[in-house]
PDB file of N, CA and C in Angstrom:
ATOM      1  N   UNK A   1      -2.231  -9.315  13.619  1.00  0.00           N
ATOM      2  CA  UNK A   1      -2.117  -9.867  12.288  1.00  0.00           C
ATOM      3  C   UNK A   1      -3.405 -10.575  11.881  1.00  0.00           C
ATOM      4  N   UNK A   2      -4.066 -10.982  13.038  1.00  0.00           N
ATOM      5  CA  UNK A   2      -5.067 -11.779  12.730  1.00  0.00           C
ATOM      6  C   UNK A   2      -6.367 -10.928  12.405  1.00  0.00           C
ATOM      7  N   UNK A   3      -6.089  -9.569  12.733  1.00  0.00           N
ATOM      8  CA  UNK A   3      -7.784  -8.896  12.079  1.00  0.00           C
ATOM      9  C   UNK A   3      -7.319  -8.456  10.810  1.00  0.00           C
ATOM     10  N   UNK A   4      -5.979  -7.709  10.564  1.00  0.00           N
ATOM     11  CA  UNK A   4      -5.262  -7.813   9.322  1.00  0.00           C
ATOM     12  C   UNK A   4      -6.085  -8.499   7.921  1.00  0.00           C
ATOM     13  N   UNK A   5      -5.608 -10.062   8.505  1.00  0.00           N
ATOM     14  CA  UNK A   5      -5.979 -11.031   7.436  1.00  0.00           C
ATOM     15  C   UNK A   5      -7.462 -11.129   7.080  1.00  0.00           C
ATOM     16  N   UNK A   6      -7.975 -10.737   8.179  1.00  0.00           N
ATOM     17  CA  UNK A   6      -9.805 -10.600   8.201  1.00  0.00           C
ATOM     18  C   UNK A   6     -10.195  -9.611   7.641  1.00  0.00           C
ATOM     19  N   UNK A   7      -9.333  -8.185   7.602  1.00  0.00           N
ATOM     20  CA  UNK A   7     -10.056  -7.564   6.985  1.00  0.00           C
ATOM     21  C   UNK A   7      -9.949  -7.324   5.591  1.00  0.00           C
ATOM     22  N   UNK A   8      -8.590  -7.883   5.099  1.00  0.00           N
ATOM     23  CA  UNK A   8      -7.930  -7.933   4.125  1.00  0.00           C
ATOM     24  C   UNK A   8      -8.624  -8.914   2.705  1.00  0.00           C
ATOM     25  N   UNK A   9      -9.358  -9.694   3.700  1.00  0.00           N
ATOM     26  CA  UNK A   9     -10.117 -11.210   3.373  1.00  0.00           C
ATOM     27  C   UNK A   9     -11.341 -10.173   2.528  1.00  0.00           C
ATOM     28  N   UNK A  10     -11.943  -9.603   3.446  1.00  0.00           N
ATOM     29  CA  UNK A  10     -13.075  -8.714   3.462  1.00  0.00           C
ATOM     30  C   UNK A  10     -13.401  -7.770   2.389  1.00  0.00           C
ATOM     31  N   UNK A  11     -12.587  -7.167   2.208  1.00  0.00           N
ATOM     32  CA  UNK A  11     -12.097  -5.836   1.339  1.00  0.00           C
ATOM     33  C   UNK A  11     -11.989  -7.110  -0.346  1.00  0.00           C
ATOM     34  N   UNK A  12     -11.124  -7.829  -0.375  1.00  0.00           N
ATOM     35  CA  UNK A  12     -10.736  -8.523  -1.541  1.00  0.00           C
ATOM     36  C   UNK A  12     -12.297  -9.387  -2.029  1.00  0.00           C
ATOM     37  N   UNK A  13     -13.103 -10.116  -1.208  1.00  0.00           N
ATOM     38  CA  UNK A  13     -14.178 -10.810  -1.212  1.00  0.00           C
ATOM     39  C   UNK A  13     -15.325  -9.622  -1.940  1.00  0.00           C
ATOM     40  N   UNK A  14     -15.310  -8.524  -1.220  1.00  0.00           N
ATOM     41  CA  UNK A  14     -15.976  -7.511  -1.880  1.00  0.00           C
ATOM     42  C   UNK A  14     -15.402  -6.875  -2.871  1.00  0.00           C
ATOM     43  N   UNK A  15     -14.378  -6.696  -3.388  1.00  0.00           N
ATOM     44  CA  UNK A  15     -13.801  -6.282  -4.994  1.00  0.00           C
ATOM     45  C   UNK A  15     -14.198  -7.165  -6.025  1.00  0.00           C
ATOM     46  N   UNK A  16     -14.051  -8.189  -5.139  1.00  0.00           N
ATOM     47  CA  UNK A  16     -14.475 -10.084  -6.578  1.00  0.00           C
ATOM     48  C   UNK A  16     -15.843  -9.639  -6.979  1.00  0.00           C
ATOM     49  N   UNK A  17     -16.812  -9.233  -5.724  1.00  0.00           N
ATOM     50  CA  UNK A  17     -18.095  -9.401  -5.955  1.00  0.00           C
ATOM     51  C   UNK A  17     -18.653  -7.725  -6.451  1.00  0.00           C
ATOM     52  N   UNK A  18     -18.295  -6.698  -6.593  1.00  0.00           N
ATOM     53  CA  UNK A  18     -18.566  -6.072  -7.305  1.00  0.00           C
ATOM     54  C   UNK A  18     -18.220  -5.737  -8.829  1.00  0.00           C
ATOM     55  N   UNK A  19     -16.990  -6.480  -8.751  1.00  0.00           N
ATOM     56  CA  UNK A  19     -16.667  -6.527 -10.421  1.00  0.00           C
ATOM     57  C   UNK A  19     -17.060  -7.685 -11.064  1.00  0.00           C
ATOM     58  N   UNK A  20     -17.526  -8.323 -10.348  1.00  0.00           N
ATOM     59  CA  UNK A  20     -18.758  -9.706 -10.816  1.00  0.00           C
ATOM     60  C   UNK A  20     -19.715  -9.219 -11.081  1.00  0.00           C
ATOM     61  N   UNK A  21     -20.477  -8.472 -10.614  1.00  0.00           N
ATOM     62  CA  UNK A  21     -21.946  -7.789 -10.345  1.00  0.00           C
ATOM     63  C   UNK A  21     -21.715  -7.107 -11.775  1.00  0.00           C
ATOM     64  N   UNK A  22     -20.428  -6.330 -12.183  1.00  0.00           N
ATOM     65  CA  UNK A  22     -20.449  -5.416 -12.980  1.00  0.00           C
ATOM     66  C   UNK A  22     -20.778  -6.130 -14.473  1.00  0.00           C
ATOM     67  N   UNK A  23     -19.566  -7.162 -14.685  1.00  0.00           N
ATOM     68  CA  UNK A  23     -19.845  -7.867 -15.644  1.00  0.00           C
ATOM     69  C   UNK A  23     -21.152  -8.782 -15.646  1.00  0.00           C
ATOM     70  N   UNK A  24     -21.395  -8.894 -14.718  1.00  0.00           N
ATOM     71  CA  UNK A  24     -22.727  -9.839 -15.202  1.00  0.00           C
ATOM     72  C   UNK A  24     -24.272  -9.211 -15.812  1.00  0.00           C
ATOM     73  N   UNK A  25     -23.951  -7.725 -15.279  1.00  0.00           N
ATOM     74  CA  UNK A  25     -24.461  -7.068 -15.630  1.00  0.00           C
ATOM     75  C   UNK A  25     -24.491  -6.101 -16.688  1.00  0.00           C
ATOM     76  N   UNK A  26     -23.547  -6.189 -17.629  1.00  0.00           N
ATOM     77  CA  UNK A  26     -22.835  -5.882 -18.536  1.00  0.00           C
ATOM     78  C   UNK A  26     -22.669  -6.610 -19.718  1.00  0.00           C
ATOM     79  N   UNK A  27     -23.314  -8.150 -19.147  1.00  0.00           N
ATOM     80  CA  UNK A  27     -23.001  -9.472 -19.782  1.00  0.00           C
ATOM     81  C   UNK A  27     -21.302 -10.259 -20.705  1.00  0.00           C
ATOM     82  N   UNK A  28     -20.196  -9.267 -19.869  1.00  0.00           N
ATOM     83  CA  UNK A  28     -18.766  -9.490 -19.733  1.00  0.00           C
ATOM     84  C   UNK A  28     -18.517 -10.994 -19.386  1.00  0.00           C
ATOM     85  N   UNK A  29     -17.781 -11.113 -20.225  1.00  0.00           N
ATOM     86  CA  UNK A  29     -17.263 -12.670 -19.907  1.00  0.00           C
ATOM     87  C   UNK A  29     -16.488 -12.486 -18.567  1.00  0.00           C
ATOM     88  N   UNK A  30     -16.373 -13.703 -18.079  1.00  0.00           N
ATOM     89  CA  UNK A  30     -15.398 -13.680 -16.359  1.00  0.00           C
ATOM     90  C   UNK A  30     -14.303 -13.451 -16.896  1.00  0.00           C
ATOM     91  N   UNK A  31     -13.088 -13.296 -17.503  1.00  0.00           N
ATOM     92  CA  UNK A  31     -12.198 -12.262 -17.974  1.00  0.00           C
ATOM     93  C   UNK A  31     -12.066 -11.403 -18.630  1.00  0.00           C
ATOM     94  N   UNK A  32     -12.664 -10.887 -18.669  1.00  0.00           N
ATOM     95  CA  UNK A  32     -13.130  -9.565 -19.278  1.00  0.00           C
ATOM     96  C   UNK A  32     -12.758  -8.292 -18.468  1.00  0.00           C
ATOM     97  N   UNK A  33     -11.812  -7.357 -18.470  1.00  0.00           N
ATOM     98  CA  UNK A  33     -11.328  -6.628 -17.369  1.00  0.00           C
ATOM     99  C   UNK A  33     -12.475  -5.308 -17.455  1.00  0.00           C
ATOM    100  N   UNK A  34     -12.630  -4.884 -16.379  1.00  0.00           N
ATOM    101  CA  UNK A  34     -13.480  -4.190 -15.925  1.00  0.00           C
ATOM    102  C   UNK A  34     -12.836  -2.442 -15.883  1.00  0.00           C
ATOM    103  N   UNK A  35     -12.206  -2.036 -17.101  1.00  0.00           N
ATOM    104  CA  UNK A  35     -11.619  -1.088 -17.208  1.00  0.00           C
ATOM    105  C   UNK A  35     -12.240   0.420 -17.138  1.00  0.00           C
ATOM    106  N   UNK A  36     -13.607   0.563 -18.049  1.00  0.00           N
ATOM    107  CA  UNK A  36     -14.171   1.745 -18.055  1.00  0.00           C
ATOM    108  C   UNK A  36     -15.691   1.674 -17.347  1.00  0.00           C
ATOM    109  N   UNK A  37     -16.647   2.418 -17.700  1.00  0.00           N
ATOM    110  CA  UNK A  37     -17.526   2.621 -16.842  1.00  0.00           C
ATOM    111  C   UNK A  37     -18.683   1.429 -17.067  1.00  0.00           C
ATOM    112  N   UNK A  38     -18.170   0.348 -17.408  1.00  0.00           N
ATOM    113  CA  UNK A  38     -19.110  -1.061 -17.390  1.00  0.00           C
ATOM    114  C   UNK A  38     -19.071  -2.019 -16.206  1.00  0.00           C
ATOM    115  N   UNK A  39     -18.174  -1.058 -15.138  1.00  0.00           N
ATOM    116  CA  UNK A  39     -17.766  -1.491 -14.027  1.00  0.00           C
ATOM    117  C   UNK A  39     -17.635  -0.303 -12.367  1.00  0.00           C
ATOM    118  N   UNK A  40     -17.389  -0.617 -11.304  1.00  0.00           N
ATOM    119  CA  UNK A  40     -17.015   0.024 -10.531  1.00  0.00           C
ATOM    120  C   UNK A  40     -15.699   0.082  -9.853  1.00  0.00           C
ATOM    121  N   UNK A  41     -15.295  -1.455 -10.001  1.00  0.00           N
ATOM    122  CA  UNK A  41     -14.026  -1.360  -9.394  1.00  0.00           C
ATOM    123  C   UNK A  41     -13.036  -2.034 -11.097  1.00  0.00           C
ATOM    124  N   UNK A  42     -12.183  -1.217 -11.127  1.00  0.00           N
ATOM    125  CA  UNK A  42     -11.006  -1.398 -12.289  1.00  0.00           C
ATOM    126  C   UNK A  42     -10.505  -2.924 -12.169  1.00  0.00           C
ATOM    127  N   UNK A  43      -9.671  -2.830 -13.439  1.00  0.00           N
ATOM    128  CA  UNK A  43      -8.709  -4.343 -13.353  1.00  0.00           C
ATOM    129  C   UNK A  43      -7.420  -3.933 -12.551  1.00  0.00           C
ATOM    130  N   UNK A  44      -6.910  -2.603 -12.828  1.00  0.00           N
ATOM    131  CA  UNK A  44      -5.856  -2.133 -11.779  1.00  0.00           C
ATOM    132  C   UNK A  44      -6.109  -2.198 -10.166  1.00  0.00           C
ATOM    133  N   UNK A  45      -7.253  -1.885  -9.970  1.00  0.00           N
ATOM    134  CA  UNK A  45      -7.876  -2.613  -8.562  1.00  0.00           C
ATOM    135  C   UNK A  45      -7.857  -3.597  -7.879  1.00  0.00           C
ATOM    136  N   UNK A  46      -8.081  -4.226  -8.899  1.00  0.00           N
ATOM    137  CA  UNK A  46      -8.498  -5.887  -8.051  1.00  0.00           C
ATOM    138  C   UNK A  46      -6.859  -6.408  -8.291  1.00  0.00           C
ATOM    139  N   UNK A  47      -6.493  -6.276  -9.222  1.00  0.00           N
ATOM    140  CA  UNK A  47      -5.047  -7.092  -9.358  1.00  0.00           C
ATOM    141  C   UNK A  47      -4.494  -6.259  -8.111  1.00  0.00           C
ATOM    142  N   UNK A  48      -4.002  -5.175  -7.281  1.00  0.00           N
ATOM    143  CA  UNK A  48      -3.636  -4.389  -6.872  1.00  0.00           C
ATOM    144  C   UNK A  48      -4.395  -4.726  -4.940  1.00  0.00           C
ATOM    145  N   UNK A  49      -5.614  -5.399  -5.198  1.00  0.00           N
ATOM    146  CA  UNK A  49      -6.441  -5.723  -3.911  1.00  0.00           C
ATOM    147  C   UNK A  49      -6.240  -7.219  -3.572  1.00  0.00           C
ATOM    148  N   UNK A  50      -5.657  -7.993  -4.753  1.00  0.00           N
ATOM    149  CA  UNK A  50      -5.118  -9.666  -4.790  1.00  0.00           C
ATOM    150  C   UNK A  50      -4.070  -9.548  -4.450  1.00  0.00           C
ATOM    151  N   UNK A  51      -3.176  -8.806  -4.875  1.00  0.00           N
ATOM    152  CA  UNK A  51      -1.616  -8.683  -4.772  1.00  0.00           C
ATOM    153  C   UNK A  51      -1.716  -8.064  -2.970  1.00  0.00           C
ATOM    154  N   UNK A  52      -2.056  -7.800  -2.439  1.00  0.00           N
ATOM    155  CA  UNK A  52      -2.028  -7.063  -1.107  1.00  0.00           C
ATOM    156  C   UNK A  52      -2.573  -8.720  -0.446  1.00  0.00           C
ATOM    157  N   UNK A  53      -3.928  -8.955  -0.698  1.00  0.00           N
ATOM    158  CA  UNK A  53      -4.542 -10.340  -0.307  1.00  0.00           C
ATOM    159  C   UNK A  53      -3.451 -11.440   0.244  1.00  0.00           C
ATOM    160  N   UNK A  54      -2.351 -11.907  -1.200  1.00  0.00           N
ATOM    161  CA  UNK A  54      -1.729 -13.054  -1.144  1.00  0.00           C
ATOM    162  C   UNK A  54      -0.641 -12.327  -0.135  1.00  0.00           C
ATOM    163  N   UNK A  55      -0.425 -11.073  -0.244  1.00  0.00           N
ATOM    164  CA  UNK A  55       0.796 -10.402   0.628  1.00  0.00           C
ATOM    165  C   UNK A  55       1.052 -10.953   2.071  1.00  0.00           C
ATOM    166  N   UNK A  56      -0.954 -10.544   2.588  1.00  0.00           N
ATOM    167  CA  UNK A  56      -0.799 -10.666   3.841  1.00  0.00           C
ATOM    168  C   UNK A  56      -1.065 -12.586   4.127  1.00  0.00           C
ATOM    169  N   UNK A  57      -1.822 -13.057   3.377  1.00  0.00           N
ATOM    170  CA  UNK A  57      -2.224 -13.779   3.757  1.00  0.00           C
ATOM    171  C   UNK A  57      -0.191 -15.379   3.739  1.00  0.00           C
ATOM    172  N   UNK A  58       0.262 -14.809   2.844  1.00  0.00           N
ATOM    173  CA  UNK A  58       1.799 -15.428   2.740  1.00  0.00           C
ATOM    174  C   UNK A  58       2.633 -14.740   3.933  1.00  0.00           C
ATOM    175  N   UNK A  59       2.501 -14.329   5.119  1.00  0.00           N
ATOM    176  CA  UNK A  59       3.338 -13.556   5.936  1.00  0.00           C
ATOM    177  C   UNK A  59       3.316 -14.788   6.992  1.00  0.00           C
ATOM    178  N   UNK A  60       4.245 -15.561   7.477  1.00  0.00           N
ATOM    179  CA  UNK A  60       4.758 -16.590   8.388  1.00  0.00           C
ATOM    180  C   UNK A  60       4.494 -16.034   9.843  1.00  0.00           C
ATOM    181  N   UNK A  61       3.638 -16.501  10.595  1.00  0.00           N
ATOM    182  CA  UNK A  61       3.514 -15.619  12.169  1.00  0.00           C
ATOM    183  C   UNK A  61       5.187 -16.556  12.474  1.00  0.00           C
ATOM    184  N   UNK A  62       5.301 -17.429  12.293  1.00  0.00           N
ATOM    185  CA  UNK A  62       6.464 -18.121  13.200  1.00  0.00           C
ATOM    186  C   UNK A  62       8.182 -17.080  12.968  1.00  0.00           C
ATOM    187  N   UNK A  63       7.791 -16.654  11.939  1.00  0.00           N
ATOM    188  CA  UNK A  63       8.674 -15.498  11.645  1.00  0.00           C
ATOM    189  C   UNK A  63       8.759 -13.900  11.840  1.00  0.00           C
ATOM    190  N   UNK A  64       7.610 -13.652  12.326  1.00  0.00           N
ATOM    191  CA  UNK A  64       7.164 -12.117  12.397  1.00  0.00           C
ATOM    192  C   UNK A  64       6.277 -12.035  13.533  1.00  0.00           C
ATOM    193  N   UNK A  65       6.324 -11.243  14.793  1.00  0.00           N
ATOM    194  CA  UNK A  65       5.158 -11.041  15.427  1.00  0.00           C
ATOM    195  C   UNK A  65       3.994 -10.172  15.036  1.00  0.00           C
ATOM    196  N   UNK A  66       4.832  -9.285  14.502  1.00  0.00           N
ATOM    197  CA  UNK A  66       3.891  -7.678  14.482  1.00  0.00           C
ATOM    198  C   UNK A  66       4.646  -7.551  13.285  1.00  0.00           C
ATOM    199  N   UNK A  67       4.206  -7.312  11.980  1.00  0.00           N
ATOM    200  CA  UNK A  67       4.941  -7.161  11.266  1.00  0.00           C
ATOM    201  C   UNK A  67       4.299  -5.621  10.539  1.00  0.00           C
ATOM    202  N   UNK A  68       5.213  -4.980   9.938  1.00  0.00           N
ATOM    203  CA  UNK A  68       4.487  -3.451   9.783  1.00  0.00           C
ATOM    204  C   UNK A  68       4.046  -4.005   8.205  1.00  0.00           C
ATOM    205  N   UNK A  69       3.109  -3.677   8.482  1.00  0.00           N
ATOM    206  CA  UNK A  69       1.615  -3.985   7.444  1.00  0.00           C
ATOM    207  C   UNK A  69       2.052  -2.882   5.905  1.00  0.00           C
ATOM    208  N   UNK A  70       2.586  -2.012   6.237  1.00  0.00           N
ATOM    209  CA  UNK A  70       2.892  -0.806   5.058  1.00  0.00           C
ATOM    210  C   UNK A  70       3.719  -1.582   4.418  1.00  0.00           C
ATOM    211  N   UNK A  71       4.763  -2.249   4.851  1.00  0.00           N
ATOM    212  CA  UNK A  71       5.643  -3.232   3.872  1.00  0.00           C
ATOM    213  C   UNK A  71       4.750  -3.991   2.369  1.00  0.00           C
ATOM    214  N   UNK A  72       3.939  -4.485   3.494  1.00  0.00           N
ATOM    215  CA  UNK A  72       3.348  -5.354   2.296  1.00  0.00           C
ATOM    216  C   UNK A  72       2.645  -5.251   1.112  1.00  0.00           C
ATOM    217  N   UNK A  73       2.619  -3.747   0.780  1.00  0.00           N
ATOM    218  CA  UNK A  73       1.853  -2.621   0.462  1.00  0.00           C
ATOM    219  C   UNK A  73       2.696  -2.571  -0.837  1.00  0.00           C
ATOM    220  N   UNK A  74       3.972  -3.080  -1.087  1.00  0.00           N
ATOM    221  CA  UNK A  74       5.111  -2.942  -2.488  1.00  0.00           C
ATOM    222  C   UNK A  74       4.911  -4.151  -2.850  1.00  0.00           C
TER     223      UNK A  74
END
């Protein structure tokens, strides 16, 4: 669970920072969704790469040892 959360960390840290890159480069306000080609990664993305993020990172070890990771995926 614990490389899970690391890599999960990883993957989400790098979605923030390329759809940052996009708008800043684009000169997009910080909400400004990153829908067509003024960007690389979508707003369906990142909401979709946060929503997985808080998934794993809200999973209780005191409740789960091994918990199957595909769950968290809905």
């Amino acid at each position: 669970m614990k490389q899970a959360k690391e890599n999960v960390t990883k993957i989400d840290d790098y979605v923030k920072d390329i759809a940052s890159k996009g708008r800043e480069r684009y000169q997009l306000s910080e909400t400004s969704a990153t829908n067509g080609p003024q960007a690389t990664v979508s707003k369906e993305t990142q909401v979709s790469v946060n929503r997985l993020y808080r998934n794993v990172m809200d999973v209780n070890p005191q409740f789960v040892d091994d918990p199957l990771l595909e769950t968290l995926l809905t």
